[in-house]
N, C-alpha and C. Protein backbone atom coordinates (compact mmCIF):
# COMPACT_ATOMS: atom_id res chain seq x y z
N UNK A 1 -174.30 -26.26 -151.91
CA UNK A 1 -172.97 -26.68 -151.52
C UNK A 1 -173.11 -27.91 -150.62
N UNK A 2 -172.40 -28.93 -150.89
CA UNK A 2 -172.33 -30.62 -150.03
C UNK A 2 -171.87 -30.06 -148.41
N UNK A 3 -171.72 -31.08 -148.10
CA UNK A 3 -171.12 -30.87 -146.13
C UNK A 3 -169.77 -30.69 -146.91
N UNK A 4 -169.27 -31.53 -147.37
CA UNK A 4 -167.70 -31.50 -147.48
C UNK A 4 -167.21 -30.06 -148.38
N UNK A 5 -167.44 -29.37 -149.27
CA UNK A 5 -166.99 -28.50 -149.88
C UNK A 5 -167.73 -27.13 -148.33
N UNK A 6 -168.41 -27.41 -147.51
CA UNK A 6 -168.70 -26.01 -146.87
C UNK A 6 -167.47 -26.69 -145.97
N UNK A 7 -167.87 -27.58 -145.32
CA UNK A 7 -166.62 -27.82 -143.93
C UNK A 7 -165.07 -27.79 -144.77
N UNK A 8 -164.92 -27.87 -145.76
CA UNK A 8 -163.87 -27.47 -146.35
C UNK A 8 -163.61 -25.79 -146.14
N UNK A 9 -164.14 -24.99 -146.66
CA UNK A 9 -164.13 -23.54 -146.61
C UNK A 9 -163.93 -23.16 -145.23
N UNK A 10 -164.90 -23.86 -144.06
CA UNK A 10 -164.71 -23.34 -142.76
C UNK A 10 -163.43 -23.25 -142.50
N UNK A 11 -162.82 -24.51 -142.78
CA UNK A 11 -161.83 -24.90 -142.21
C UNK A 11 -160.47 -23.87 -142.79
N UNK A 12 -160.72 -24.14 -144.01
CA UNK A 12 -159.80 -22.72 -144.55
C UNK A 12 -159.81 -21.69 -144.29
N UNK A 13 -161.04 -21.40 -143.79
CA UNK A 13 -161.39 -19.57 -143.10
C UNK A 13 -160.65 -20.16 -141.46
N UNK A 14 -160.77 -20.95 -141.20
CA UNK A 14 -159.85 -20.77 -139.75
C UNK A 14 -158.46 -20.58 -139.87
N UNK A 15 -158.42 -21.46 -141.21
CA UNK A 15 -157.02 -21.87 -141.12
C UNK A 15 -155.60 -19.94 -141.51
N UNK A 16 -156.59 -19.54 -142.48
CA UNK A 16 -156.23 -18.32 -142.45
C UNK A 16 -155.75 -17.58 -141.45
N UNK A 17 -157.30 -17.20 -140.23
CA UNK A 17 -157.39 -16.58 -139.19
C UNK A 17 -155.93 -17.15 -138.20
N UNK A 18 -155.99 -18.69 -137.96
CA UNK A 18 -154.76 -18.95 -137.48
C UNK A 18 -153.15 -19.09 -138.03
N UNK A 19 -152.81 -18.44 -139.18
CA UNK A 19 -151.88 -18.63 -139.56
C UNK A 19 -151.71 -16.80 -139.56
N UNK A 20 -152.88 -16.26 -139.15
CA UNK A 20 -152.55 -14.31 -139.18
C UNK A 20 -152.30 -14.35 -137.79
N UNK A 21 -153.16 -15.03 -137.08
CA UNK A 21 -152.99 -14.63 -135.50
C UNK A 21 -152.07 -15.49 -135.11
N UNK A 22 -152.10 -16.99 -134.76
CA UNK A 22 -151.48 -18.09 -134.54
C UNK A 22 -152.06 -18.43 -132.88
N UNK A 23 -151.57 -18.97 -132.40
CA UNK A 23 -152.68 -19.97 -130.82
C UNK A 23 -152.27 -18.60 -129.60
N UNK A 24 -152.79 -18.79 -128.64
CA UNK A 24 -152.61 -18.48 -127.64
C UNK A 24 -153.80 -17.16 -127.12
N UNK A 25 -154.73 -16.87 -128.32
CA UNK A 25 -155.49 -15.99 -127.84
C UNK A 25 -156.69 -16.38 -127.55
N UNK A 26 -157.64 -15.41 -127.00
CA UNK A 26 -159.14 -15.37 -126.68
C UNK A 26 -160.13 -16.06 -127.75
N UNK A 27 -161.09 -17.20 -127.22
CA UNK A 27 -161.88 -17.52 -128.09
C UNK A 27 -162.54 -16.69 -129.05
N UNK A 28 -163.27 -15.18 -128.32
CA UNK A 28 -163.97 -14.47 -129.04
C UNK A 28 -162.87 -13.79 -130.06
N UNK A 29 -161.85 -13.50 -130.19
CA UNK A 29 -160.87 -13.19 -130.67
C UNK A 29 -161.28 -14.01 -132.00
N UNK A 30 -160.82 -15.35 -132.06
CA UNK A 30 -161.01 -16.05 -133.53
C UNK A 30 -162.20 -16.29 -133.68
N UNK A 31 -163.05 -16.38 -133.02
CA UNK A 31 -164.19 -16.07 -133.55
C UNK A 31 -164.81 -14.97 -134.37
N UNK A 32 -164.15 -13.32 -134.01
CA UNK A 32 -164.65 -12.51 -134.81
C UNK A 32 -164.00 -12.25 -136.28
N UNK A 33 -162.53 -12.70 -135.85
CA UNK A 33 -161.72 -13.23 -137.21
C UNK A 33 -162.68 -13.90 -138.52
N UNK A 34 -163.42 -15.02 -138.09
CA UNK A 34 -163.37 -16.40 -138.96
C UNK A 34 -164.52 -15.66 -139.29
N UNK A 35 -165.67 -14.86 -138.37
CA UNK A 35 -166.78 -14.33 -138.69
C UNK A 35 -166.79 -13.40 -140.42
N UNK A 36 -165.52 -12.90 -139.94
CA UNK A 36 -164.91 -11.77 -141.09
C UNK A 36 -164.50 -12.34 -142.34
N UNK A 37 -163.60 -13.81 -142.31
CA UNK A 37 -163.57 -14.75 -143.26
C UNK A 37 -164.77 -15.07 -143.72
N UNK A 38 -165.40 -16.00 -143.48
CA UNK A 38 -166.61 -16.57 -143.95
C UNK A 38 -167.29 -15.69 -144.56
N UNK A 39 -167.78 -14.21 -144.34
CA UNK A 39 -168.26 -13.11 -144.86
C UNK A 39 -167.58 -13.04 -146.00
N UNK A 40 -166.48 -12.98 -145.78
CA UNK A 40 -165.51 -12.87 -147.32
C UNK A 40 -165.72 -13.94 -148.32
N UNK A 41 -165.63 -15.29 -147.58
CA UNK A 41 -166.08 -16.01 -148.62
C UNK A 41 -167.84 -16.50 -149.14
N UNK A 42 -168.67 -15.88 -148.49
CA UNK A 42 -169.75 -15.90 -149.13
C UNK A 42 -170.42 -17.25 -148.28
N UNK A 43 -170.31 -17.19 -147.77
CA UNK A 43 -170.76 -18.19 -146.61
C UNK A 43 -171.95 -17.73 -145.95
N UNK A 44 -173.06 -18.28 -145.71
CA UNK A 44 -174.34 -17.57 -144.63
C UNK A 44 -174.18 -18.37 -143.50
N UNK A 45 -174.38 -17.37 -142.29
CA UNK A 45 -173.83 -18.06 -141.32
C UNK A 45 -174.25 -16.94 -139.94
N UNK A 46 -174.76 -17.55 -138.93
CA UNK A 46 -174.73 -16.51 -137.68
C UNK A 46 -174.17 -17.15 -136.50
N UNK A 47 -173.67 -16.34 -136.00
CA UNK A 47 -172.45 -16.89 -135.19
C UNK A 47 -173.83 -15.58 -133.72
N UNK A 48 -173.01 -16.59 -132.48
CA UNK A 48 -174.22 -16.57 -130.96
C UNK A 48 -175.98 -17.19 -131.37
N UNK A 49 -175.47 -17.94 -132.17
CA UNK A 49 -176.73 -18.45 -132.44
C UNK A 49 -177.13 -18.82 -131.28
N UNK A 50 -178.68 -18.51 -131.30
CA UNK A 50 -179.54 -19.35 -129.49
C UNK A 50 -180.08 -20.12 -130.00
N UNK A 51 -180.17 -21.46 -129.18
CA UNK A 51 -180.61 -22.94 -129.09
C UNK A 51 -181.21 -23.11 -127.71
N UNK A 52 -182.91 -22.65 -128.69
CA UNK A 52 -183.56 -23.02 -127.05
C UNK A 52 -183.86 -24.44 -126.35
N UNK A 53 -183.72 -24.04 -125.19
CA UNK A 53 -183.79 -25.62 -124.64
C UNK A 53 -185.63 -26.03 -124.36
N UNK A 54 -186.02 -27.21 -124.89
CA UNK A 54 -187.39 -27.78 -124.41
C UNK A 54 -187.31 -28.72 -123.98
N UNK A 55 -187.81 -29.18 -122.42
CA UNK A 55 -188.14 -30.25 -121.30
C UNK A 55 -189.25 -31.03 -121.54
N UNK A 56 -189.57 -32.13 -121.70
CA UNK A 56 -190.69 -32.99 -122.02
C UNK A 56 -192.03 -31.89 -122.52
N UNK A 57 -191.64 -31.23 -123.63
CA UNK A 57 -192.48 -30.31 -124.57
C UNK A 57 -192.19 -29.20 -123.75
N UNK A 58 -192.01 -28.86 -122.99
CA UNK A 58 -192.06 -27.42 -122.55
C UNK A 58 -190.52 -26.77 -122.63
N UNK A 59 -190.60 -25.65 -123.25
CA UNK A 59 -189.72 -24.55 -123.49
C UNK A 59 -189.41 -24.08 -122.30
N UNK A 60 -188.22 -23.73 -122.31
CA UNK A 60 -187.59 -23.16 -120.81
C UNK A 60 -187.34 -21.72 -121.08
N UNK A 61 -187.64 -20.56 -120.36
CA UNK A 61 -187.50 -19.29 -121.23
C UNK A 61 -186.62 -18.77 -120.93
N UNK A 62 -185.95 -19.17 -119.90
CA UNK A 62 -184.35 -18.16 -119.37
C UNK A 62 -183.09 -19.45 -119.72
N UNK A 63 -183.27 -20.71 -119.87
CA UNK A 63 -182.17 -21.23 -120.68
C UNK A 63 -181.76 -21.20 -122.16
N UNK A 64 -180.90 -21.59 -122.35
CA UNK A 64 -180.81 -21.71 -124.41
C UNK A 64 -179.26 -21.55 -124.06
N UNK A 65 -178.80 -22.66 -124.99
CA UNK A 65 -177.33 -22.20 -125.36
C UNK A 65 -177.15 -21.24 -126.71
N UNK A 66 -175.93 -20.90 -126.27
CA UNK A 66 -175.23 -20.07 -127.50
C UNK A 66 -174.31 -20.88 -128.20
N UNK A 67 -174.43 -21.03 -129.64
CA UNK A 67 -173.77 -21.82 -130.43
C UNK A 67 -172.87 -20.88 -131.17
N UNK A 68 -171.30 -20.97 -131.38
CA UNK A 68 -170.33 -20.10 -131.84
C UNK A 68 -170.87 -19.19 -132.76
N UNK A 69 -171.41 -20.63 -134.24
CA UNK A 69 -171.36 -20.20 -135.62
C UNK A 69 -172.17 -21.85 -136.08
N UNK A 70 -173.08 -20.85 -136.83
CA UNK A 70 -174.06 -21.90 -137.33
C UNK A 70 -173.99 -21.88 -139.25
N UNK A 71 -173.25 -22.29 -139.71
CA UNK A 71 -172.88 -21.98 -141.30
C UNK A 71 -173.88 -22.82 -142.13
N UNK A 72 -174.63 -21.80 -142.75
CA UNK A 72 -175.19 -22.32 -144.34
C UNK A 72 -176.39 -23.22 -143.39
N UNK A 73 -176.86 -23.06 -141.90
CA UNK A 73 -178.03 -23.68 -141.53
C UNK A 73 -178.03 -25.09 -140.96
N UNK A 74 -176.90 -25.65 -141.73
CA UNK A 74 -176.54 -26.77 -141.71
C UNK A 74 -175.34 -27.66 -140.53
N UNK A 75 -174.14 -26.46 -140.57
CA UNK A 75 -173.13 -27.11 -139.93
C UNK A 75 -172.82 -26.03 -138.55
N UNK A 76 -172.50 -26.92 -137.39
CA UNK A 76 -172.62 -25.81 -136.14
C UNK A 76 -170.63 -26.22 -136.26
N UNK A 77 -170.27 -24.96 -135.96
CA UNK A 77 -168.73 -24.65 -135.80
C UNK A 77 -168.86 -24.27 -134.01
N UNK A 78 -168.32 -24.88 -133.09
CA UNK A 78 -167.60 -24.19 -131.57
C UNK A 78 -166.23 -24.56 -131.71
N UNK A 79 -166.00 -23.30 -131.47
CA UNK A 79 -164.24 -23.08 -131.41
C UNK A 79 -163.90 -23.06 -130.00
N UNK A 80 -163.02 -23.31 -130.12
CA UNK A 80 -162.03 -23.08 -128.77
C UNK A 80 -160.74 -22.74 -128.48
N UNK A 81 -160.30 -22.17 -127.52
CA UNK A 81 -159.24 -22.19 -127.17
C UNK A 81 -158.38 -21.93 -126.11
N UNK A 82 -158.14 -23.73 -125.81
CA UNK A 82 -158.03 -24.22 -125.04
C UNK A 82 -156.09 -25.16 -124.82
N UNK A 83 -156.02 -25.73 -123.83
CA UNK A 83 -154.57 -26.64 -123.71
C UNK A 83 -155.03 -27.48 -124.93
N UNK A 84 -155.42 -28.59 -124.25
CA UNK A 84 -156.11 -29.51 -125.06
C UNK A 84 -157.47 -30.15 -125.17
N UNK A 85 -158.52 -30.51 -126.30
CA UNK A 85 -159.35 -30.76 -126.24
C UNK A 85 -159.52 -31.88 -125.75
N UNK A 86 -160.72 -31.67 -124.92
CA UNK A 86 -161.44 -32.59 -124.03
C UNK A 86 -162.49 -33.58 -124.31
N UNK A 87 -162.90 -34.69 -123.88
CA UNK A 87 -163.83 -35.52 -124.39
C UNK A 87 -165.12 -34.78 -124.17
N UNK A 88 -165.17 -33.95 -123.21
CA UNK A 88 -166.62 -33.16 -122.99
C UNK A 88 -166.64 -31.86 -123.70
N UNK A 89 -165.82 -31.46 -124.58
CA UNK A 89 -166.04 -30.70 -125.70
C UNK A 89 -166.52 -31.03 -126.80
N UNK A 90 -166.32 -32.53 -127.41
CA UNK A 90 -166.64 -33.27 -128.19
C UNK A 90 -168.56 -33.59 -128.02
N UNK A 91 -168.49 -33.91 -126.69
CA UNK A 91 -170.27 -34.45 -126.35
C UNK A 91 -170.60 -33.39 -126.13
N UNK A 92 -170.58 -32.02 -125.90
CA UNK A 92 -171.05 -30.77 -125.82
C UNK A 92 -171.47 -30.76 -127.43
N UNK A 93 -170.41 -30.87 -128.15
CA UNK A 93 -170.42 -30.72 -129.30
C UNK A 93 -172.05 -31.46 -129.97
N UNK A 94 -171.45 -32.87 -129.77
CA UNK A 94 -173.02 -33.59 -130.25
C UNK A 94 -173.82 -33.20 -129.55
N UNK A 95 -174.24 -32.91 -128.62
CA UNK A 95 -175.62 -32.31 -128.14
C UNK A 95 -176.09 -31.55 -128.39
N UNK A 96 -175.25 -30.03 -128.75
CA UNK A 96 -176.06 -29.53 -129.48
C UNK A 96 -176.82 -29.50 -130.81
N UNK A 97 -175.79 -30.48 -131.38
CA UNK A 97 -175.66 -31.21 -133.07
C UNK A 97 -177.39 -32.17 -133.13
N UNK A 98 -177.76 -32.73 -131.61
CA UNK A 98 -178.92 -33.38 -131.23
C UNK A 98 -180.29 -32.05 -131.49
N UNK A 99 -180.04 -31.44 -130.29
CA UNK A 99 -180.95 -30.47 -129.79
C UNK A 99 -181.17 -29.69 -131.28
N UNK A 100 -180.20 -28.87 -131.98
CA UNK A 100 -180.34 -28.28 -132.78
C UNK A 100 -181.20 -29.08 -134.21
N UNK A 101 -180.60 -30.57 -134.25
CA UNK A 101 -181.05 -31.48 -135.12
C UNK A 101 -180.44 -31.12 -136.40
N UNK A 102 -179.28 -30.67 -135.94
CA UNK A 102 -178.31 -30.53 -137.51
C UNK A 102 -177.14 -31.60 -137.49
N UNK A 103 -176.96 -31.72 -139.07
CA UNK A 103 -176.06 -33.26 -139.57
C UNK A 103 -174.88 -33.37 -139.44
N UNK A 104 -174.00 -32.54 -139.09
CA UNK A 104 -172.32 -32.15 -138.54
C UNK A 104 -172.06 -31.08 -137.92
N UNK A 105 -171.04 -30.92 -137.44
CA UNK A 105 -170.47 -29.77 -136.33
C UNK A 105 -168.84 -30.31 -136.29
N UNK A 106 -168.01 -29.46 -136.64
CA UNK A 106 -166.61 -28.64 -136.89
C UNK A 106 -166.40 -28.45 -135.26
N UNK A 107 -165.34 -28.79 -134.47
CA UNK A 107 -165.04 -28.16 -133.31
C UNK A 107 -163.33 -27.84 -133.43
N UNK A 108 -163.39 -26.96 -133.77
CA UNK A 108 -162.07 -26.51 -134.11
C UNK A 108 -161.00 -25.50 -132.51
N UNK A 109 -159.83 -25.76 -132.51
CA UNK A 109 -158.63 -25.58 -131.38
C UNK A 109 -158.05 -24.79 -132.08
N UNK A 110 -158.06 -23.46 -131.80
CA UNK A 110 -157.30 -22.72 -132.07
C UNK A 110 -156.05 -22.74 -131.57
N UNK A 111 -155.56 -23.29 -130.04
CA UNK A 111 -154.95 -23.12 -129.44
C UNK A 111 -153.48 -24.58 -129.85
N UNK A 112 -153.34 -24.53 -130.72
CA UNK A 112 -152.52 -25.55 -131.88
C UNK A 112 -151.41 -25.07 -132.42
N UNK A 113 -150.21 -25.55 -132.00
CA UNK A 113 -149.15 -24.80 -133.33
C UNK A 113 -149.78 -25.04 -135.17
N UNK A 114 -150.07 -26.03 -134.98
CA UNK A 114 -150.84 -26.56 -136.26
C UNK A 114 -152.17 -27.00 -136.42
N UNK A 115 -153.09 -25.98 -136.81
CA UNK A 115 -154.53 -25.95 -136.50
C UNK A 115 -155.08 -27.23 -136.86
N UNK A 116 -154.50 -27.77 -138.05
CA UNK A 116 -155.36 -28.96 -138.82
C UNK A 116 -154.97 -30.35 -137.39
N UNK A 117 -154.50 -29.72 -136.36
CA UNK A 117 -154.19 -30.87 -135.25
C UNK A 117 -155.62 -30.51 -133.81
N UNK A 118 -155.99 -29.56 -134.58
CA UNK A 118 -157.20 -28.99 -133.41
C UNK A 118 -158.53 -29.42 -134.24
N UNK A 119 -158.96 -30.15 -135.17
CA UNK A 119 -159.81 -29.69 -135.83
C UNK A 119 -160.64 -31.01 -135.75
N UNK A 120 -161.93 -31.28 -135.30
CA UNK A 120 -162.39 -32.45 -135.25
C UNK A 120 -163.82 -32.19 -135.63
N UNK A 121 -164.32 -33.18 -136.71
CA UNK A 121 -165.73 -33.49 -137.53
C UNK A 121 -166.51 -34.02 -136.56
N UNK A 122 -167.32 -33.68 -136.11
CA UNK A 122 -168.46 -34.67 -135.77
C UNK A 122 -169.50 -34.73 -136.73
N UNK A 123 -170.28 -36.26 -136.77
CA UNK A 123 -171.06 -36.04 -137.40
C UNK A 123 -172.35 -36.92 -136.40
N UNK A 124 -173.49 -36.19 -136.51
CA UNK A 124 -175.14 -36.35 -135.57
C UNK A 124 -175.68 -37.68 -136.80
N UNK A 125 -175.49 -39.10 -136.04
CA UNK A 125 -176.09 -40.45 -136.48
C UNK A 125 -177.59 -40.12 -135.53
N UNK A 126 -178.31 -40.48 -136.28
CA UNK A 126 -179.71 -40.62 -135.67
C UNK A 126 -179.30 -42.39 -134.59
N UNK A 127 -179.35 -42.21 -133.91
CA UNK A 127 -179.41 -43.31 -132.45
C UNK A 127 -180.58 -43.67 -132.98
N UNK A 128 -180.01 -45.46 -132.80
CA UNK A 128 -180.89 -46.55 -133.10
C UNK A 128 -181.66 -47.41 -131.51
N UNK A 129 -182.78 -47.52 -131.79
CA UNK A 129 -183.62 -48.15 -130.92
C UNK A 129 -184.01 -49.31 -130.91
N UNK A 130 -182.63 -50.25 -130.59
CA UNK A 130 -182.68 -52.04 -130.55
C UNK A 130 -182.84 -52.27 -129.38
C-alpha cells in the first residue's frame, strides 16, 4: 500500500471515530476508537509505540517517547485533543518523524467541529548540508 492510499484510510478511520464521538473528549479516548478502526480495516499498526532516545551513540535507558500509533511501520499518527494546534505539535511531530527515521506522520485534532480542519501531513525531507 503507497503513503497516500494508507494516510487515506487513517484518516477515514478517524474520520469515523469523530463523526461517532465528535470533539471535546480525552485523547486516549480517540485513540482507542481509531485503534478499533484500523483493526477493522486491516491496517498493522501499534499504537504506545517506544522511541528510544540515543545521545552521541549512547542509548538512554529511562528516556524514550511514546508515539500514539505507528501504521503499516511506515507512518507515525499523534492525535490530539486540544483548542488549537500549535506550532510545537507540528515540530514534536517531525522529530519524532527524525528520530524514528520514518517518511510521514498524520497529526490529527480531534478537538474540530470538522475533523478534516484538524488534520495535518507532515512529511520527514532528509535536511540538506550546504
Amino acid at each position: 500500500m503507497d503513503f497516500n492510499q494508507l494516510t487515506s484510510k487513517i484518516i477515514q478511520a478517524a474520520i469515523v471515530v469523530h463523526k461517532e464521538l465528535g470533539p471535546g473528549l480525552l485523547e486516549s479516548v480517540y485513540q482507542a476508537c481509531i485503534t478499533i478502526e484500523l483493526e477493522r480495516m486491516g491496517i498493522d499498526f501499534k499504537a504506545e509505540a517506544s522511541l528510544p532516545i540515543s545521545y552521541r551513540g549512547k542509548k538512554l535507558d529511562k528516556q524514550a517517547f511514546r508515539l500514539d500509533l505507528v501504521a503499516e511501520d511506515t507512518v507515525i499518527v499523534e492525535l490530539k485533543s486540544v483548542e488549537k494546534v500549535e506550532p510545537v505539535h507540528k515540530k514534536q511531530l517531525l522529530t519524532y518523524l527524525r528520530l524514528a527515521q520514518k517518511p510521514l506522520g498524520l497529526l490529527i485534532n480531534f478537538n474540530e467541529p470538522l475533523l478534516k480542519d484538524g488534520i495535518t501531513r507532515i512529511i520527514n525531507t532528509p535536511e540538506r548540508n550546504e
